[in-house]
PDB file of N, CA and C in Angstrom:
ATOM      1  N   UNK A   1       0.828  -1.173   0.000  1.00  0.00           N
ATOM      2  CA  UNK A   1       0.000   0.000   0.000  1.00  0.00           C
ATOM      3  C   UNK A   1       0.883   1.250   0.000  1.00  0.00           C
ATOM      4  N   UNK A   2       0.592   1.943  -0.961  1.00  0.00           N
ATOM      5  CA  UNK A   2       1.378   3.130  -0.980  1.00  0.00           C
ATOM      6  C   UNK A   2       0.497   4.415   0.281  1.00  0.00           C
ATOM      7  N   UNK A   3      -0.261   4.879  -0.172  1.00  0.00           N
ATOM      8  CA  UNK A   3      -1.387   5.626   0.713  1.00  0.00           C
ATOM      9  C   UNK A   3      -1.836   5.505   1.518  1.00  0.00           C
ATOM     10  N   UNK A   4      -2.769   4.179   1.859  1.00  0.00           N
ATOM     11  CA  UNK A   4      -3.876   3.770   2.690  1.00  0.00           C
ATOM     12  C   UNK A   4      -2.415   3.284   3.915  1.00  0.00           C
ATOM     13  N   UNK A   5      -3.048   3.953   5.362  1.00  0.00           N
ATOM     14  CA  UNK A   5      -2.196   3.278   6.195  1.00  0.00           C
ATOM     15  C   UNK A   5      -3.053   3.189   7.121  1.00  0.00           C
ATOM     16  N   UNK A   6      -2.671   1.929   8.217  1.00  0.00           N
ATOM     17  CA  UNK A   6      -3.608   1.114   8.451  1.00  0.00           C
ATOM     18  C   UNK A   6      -3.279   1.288   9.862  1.00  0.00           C
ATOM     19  N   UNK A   7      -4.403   1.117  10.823  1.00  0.00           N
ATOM     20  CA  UNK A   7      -4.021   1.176  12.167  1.00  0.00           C
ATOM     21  C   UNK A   7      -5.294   0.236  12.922  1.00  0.00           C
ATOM     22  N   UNK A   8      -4.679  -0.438  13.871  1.00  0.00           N
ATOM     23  CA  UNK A   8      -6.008  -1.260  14.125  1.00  0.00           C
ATOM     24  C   UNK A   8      -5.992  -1.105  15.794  1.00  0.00           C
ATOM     25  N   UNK A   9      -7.126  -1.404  16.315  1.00  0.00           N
ATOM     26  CA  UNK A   9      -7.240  -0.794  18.276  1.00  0.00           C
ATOM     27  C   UNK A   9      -8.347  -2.638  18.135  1.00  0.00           C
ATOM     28  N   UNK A  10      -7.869  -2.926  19.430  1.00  0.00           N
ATOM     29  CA  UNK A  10      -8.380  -4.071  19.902  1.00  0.00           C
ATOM     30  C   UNK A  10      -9.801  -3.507  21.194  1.00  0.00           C
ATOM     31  N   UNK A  11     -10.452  -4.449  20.895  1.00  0.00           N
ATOM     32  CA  UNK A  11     -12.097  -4.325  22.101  1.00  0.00           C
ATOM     33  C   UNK A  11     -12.294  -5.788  23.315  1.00  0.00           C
ATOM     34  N   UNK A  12     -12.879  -5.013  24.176  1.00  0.00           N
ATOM     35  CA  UNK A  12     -12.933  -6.234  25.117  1.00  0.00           C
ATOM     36  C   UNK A  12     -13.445  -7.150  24.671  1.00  0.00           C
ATOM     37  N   UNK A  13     -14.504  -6.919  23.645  1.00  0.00           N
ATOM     38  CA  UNK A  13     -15.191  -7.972  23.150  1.00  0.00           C
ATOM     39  C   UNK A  13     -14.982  -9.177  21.849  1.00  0.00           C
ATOM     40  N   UNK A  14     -13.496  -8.834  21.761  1.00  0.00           N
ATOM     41  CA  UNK A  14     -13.032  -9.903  20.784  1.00  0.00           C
ATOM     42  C   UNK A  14     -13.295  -9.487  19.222  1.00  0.00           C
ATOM     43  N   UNK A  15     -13.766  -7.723  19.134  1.00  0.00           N
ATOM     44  CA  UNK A  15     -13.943  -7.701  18.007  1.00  0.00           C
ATOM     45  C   UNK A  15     -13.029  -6.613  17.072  1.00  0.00           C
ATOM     46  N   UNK A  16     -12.125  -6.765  17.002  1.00  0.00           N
ATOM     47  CA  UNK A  16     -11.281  -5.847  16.174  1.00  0.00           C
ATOM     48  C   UNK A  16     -11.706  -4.436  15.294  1.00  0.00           C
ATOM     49  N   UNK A  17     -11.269  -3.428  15.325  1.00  0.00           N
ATOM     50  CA  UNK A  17     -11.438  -2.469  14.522  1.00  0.00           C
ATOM     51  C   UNK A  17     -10.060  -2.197  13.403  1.00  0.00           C
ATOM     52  N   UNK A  18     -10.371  -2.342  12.627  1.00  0.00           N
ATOM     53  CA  UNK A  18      -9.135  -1.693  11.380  1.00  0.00           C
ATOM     54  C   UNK A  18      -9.286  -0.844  10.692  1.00  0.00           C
ATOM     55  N   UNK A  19      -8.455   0.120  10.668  1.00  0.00           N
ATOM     56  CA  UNK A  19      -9.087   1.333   9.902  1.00  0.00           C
ATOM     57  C   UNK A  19      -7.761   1.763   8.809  1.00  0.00           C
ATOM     58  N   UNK A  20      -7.856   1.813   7.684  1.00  0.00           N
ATOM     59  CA  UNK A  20      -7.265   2.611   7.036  1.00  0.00           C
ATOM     60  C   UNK A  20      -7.418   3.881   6.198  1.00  0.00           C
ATOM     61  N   UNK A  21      -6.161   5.005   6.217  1.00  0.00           N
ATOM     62  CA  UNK A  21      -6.819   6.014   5.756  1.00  0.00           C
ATOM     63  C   UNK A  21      -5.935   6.799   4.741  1.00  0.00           C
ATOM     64  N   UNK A  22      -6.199   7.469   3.935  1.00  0.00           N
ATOM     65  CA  UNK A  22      -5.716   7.853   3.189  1.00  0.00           C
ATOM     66  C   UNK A  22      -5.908   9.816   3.104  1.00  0.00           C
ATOM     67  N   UNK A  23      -5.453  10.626   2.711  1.00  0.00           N
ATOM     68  CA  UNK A  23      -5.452  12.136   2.830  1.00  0.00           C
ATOM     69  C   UNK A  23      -5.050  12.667   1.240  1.00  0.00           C
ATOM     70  N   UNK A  24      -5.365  12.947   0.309  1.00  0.00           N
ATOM     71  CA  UNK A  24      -4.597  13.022  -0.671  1.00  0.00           C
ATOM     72  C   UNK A  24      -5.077  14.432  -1.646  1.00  0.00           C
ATOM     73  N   UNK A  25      -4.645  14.665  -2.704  1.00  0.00           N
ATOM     74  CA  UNK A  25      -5.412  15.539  -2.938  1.00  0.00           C
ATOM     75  C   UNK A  25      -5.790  15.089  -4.845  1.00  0.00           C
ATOM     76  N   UNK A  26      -6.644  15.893  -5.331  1.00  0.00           N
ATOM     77  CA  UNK A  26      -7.516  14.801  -6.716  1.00  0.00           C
ATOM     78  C   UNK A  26      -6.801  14.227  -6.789  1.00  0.00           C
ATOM     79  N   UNK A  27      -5.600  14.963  -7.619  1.00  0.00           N
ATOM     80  CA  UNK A  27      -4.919  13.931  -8.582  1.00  0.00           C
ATOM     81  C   UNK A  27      -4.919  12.580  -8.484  1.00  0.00           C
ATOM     82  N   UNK A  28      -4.495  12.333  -6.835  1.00  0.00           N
ATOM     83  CA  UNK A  28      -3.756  11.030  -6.562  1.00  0.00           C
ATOM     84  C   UNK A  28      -5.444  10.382  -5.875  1.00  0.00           C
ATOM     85  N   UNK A  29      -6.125  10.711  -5.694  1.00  0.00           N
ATOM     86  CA  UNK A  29      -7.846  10.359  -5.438  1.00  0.00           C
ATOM     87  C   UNK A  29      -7.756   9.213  -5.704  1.00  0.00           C
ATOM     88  N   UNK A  30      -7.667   8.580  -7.603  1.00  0.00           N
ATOM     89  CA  UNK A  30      -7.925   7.518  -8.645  1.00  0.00           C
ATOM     90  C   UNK A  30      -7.214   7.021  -7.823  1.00  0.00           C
ATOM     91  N   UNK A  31      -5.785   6.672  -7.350  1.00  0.00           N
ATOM     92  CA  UNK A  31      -4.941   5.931  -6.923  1.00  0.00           C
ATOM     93  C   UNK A  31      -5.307   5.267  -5.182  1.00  0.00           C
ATOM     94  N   UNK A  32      -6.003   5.983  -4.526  1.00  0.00           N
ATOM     95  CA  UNK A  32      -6.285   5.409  -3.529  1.00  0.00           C
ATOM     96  C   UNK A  32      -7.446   4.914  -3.739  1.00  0.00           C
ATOM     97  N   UNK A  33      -8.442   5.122  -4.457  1.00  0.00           N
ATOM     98  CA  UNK A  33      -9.721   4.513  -4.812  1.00  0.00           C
ATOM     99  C   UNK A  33      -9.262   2.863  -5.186  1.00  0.00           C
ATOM    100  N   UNK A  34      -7.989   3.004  -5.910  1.00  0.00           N
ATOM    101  CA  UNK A  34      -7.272   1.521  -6.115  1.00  0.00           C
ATOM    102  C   UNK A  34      -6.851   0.519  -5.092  1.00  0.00           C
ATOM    103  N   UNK A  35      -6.294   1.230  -4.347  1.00  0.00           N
ATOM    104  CA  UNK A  35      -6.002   0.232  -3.294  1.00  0.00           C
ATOM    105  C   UNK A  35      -6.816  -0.010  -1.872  1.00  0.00           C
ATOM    106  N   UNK A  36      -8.266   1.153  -2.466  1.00  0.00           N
ATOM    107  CA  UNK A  36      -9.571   0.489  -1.428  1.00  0.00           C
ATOM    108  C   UNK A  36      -9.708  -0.830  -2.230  1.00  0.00           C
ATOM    109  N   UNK A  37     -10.310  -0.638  -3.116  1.00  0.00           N
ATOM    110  CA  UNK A  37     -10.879  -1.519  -4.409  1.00  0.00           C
ATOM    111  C   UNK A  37      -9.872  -3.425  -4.162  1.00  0.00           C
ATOM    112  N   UNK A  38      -8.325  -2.556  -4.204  1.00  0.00           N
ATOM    113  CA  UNK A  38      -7.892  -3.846  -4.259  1.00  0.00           C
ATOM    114  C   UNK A  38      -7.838  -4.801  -2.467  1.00  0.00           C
ATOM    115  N   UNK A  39      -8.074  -3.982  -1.816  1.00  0.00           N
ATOM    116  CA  UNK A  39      -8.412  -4.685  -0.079  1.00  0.00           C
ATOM    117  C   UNK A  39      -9.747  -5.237  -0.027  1.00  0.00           C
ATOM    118  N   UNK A  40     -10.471  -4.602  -0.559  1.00  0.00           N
ATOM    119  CA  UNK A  40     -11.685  -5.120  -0.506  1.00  0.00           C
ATOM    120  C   UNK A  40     -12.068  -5.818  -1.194  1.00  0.00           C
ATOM    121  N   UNK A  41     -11.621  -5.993  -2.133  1.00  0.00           N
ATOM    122  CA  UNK A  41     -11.234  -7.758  -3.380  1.00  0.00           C
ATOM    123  C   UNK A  41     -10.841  -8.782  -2.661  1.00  0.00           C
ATOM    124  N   UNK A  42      -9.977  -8.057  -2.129  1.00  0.00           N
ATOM    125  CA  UNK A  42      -9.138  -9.289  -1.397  1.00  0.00           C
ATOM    126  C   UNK A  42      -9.920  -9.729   0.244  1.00  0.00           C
ATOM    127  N   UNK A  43     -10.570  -8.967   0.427  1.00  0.00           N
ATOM    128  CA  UNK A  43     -11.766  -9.596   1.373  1.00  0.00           C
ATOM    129  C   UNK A  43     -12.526 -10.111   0.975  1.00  0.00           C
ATOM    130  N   UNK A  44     -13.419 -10.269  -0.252  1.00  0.00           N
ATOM    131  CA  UNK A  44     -14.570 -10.600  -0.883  1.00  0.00           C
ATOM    132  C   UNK A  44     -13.866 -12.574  -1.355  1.00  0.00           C
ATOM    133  N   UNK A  45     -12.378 -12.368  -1.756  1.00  0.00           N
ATOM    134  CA  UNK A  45     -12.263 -13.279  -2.205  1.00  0.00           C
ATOM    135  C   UNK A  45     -11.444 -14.540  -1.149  1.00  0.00           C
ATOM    136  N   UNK A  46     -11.211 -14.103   0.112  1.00  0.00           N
ATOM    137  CA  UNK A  46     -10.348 -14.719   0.886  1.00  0.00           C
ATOM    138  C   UNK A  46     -11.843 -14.775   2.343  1.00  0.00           C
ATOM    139  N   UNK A  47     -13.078 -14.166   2.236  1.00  0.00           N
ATOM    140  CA  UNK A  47     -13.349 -13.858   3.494  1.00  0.00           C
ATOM    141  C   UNK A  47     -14.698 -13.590   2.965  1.00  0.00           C
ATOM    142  N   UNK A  48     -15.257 -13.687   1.257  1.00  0.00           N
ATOM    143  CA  UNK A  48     -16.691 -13.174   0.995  1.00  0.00           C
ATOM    144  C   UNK A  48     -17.617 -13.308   1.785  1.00  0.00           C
ATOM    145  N   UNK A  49     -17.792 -15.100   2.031  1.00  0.00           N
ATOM    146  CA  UNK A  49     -19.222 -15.446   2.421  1.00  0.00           C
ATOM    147  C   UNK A  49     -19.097 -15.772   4.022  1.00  0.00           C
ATOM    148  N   UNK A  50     -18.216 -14.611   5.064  1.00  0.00           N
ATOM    149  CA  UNK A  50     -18.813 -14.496   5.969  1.00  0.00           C
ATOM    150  C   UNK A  50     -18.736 -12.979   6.183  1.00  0.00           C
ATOM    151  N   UNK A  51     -19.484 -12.201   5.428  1.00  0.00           N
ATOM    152  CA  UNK A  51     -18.986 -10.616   5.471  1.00  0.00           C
ATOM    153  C   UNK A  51     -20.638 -10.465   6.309  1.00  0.00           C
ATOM    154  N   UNK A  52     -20.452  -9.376   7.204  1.00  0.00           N
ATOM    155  CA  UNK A  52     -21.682  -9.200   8.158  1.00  0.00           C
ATOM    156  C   UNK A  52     -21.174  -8.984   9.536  1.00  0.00           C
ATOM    157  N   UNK A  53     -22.194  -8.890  10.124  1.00  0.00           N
ATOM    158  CA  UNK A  53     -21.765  -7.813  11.851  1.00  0.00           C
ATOM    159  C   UNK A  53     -21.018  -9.321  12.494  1.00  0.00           C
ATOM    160  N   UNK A  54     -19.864  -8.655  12.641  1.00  0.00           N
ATOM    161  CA  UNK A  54     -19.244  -9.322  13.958  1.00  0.00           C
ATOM    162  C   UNK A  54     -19.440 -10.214  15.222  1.00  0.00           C
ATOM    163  N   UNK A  55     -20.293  -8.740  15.922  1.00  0.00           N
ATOM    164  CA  UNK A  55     -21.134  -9.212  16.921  1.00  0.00           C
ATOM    165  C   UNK A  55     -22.114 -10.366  16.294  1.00  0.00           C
ATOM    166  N   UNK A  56     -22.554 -11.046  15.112  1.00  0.00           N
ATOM    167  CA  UNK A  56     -23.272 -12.025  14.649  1.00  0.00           C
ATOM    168  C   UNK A  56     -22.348 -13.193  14.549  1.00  0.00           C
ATOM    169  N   UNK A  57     -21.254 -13.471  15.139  1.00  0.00           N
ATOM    170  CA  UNK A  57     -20.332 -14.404  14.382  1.00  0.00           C
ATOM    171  C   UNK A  57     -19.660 -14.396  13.103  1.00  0.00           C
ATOM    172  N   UNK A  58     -20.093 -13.147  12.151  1.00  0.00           N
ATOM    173  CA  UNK A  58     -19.195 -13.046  10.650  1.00  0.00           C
ATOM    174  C   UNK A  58     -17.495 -12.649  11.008  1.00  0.00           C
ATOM    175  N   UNK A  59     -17.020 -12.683  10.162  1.00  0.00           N
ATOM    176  CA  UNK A  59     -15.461 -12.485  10.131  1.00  0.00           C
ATOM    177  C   UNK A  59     -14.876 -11.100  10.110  1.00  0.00           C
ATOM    178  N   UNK A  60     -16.382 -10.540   9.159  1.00  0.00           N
ATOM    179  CA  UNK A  60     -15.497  -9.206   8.930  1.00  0.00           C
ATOM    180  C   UNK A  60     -17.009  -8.315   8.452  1.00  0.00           C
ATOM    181  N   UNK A  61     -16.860  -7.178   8.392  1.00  0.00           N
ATOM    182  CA  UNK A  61     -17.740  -5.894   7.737  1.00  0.00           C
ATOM    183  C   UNK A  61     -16.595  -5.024   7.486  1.00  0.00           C
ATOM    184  N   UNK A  62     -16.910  -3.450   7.026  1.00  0.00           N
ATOM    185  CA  UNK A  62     -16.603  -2.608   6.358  1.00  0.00           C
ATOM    186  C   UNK A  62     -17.476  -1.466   6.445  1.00  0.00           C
ATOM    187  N   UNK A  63     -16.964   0.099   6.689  1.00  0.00           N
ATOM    188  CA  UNK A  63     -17.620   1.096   5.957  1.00  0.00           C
ATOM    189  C   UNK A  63     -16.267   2.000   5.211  1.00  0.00           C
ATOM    190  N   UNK A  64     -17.121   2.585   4.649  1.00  0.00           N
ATOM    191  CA  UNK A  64     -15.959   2.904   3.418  1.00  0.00           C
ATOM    192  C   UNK A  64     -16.739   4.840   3.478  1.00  0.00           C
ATOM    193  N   UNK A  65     -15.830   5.396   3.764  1.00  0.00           N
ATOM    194  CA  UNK A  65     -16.085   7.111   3.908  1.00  0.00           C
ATOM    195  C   UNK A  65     -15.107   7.624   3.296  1.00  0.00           C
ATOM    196  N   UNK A  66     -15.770   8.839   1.865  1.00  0.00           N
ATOM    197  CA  UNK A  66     -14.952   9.659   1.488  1.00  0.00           C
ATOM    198  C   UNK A  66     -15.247  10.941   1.560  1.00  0.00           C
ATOM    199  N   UNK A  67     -14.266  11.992   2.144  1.00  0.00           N
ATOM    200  CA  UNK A  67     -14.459  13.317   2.602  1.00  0.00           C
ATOM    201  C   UNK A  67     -14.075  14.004   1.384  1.00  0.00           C
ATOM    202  N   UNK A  68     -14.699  15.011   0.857  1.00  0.00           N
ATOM    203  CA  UNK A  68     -13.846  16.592   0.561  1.00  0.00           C
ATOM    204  C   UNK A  68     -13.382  17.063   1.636  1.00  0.00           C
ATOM    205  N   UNK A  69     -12.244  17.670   1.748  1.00  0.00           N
ATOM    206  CA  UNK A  69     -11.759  18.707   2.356  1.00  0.00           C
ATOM    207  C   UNK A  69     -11.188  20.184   2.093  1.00  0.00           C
ATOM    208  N   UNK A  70     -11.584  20.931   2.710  1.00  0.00           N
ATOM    209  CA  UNK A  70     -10.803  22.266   2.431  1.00  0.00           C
ATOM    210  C   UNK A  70      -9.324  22.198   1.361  1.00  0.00           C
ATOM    211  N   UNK A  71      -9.282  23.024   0.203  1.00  0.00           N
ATOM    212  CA  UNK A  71      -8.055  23.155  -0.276  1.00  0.00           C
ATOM    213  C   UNK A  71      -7.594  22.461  -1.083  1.00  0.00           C
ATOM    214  N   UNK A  72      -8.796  21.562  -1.424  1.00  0.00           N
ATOM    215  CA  UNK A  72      -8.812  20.460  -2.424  1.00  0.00           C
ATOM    216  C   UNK A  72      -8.268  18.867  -2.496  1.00  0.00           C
ATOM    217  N   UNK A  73      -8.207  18.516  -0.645  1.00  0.00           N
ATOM    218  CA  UNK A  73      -7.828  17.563  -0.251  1.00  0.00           C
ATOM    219  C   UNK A  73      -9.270  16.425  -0.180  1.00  0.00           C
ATOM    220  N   UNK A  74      -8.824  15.465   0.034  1.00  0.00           N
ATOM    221  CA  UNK A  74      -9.783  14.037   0.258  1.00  0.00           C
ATOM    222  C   UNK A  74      -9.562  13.461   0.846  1.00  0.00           C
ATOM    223  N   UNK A  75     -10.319  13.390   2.003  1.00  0.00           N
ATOM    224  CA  UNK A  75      -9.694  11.622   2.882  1.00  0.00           C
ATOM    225  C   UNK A  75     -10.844  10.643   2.652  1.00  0.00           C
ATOM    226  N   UNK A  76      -9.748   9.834   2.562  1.00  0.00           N
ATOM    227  CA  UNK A  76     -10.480   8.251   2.741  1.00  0.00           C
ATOM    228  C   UNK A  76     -10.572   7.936   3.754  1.00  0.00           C
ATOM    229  N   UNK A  77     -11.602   6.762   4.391  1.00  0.00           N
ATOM    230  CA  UNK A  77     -11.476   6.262   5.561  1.00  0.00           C
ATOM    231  C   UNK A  77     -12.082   4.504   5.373  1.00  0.00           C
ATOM    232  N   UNK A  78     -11.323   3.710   5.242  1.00  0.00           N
ATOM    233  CA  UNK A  78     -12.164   2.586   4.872  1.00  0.00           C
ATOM    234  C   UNK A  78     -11.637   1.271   6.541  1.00  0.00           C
ATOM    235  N   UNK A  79     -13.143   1.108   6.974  1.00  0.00           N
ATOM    236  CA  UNK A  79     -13.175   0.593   8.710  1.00  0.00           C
ATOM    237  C   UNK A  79     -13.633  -0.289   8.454  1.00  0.00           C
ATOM    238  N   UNK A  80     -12.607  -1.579   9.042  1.00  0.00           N
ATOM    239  CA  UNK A  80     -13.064  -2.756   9.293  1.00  0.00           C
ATOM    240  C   UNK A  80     -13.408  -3.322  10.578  1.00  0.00           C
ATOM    241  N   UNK A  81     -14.656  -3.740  10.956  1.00  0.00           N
ATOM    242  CA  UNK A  81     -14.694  -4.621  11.806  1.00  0.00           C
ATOM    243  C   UNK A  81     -14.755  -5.796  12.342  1.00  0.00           C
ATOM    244  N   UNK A  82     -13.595  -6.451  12.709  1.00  0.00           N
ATOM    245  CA  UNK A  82     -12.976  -7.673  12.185  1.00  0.00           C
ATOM    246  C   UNK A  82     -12.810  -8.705  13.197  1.00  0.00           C
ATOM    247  N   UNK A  83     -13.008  -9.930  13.134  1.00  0.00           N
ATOM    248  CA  UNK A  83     -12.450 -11.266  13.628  1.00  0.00           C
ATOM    249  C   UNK A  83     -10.714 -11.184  14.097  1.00  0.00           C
ATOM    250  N   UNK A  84     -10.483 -11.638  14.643  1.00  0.00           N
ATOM    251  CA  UNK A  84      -9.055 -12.172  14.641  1.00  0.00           C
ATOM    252  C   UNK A  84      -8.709 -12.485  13.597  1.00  0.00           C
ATOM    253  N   UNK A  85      -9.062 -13.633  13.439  1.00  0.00           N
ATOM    254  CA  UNK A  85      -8.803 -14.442  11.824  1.00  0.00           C
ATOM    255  C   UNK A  85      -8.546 -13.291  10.658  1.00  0.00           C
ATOM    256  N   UNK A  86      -9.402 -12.975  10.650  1.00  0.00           N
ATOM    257  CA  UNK A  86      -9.774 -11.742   9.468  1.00  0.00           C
ATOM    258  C   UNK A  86      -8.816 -10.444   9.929  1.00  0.00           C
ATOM    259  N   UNK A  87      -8.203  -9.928  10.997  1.00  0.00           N
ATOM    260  CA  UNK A  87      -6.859  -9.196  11.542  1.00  0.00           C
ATOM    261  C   UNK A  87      -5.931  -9.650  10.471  1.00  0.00           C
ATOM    262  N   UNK A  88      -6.060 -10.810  11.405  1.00  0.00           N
ATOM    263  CA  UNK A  88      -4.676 -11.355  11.053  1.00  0.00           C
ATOM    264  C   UNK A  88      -4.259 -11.818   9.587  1.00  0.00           C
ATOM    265  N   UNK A  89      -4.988 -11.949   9.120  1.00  0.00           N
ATOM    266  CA  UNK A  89      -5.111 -12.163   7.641  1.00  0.00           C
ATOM    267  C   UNK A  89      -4.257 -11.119   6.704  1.00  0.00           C
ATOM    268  N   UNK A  90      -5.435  -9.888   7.121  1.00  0.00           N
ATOM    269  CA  UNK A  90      -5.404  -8.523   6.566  1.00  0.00           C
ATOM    270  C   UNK A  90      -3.917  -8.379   6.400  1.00  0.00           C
ATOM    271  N   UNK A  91      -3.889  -8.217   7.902  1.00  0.00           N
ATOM    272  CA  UNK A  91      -2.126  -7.750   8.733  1.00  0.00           C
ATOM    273  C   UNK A  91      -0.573  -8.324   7.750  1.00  0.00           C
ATOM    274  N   UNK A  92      -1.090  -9.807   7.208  1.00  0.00           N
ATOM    275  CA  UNK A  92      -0.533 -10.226   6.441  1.00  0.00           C
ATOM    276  C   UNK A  92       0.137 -10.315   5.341  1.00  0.00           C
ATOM    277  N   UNK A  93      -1.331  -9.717   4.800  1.00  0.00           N
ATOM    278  CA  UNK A  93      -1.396  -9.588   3.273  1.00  0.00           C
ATOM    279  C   UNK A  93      -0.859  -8.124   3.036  1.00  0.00           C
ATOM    280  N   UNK A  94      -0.949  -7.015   3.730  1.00  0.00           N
ATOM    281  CA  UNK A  94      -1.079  -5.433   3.534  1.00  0.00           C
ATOM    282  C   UNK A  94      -0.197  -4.998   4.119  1.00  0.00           C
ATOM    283  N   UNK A  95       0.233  -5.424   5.499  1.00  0.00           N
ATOM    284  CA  UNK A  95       1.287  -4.873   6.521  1.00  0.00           C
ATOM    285  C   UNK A  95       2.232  -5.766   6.647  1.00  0.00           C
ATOM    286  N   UNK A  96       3.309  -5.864   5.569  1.00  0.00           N
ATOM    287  CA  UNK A  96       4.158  -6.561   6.032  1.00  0.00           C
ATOM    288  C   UNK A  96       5.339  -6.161   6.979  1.00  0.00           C
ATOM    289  N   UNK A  97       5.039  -5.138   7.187  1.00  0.00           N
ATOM    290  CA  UNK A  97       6.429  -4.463   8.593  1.00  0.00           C
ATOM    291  C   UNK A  97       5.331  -4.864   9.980  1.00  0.00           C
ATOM    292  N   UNK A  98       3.912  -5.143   9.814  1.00  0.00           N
ATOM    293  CA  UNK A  98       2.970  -5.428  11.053  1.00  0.00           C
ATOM    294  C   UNK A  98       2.631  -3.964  11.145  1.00  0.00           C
ATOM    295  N   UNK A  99       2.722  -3.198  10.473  1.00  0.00           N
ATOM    296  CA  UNK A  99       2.559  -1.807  10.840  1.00  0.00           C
ATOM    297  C   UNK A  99       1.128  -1.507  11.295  1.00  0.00           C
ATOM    298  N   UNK A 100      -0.100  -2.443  11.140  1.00  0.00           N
ATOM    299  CA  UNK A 100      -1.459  -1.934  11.835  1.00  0.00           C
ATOM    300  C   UNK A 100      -1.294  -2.363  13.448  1.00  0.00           C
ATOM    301  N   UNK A 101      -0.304  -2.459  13.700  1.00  0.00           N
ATOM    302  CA  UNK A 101      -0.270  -2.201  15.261  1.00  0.00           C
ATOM    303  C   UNK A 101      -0.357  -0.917  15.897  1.00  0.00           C
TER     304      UNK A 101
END
């Protein structure tokens, strides 16, 4: 991931939050729209058919928020709420320094 950087906070309740975010301004917009696109592929295809609330037993959900900002900036914000399994997965595939710690 060039852009999207990822930070994840643990809950008493065993259910992970991951959030990655991005700040950019147009130009580079298309380019982080890419590497939402390509995380969330890679959830659909490693993790599709248990996508749904957490708290239900699924692995994983998602909301996906994009801001205008003043000055012609954009943030992304794309939040996972995640399983272990589905952490650790992520953490894997995206953070290879472990950097969503």
């Amino acid at each position: 991931m060039r852009y999207l950087i990822f930070d994840a906070t643990d809950s008493t309740d065993d259910i992970l939050t991951l959030e990655a975010m991005a700040s950019t301004r147009e130009a580079e917009h298309a380019a982080v729209m890419a590497e939402v696109s390509q995380v969330l592929a890679w959830a659909q295809a490693e993790f599709g058919s248990r996508q749904g609330p957490v708290e239900d037993g699924h692995a994983w959900d998602h909301e996906l928020l994009v801001q205008p900002e003043p000055g012609g900036w954009t943030t992304v914000t794309l939040t996972f709420s995640a399983s272990a399994e589905f952490a650790e997965a992520l953490r894997g595939r995206f953070c290879a320094d472990d950097a969503a710690d």
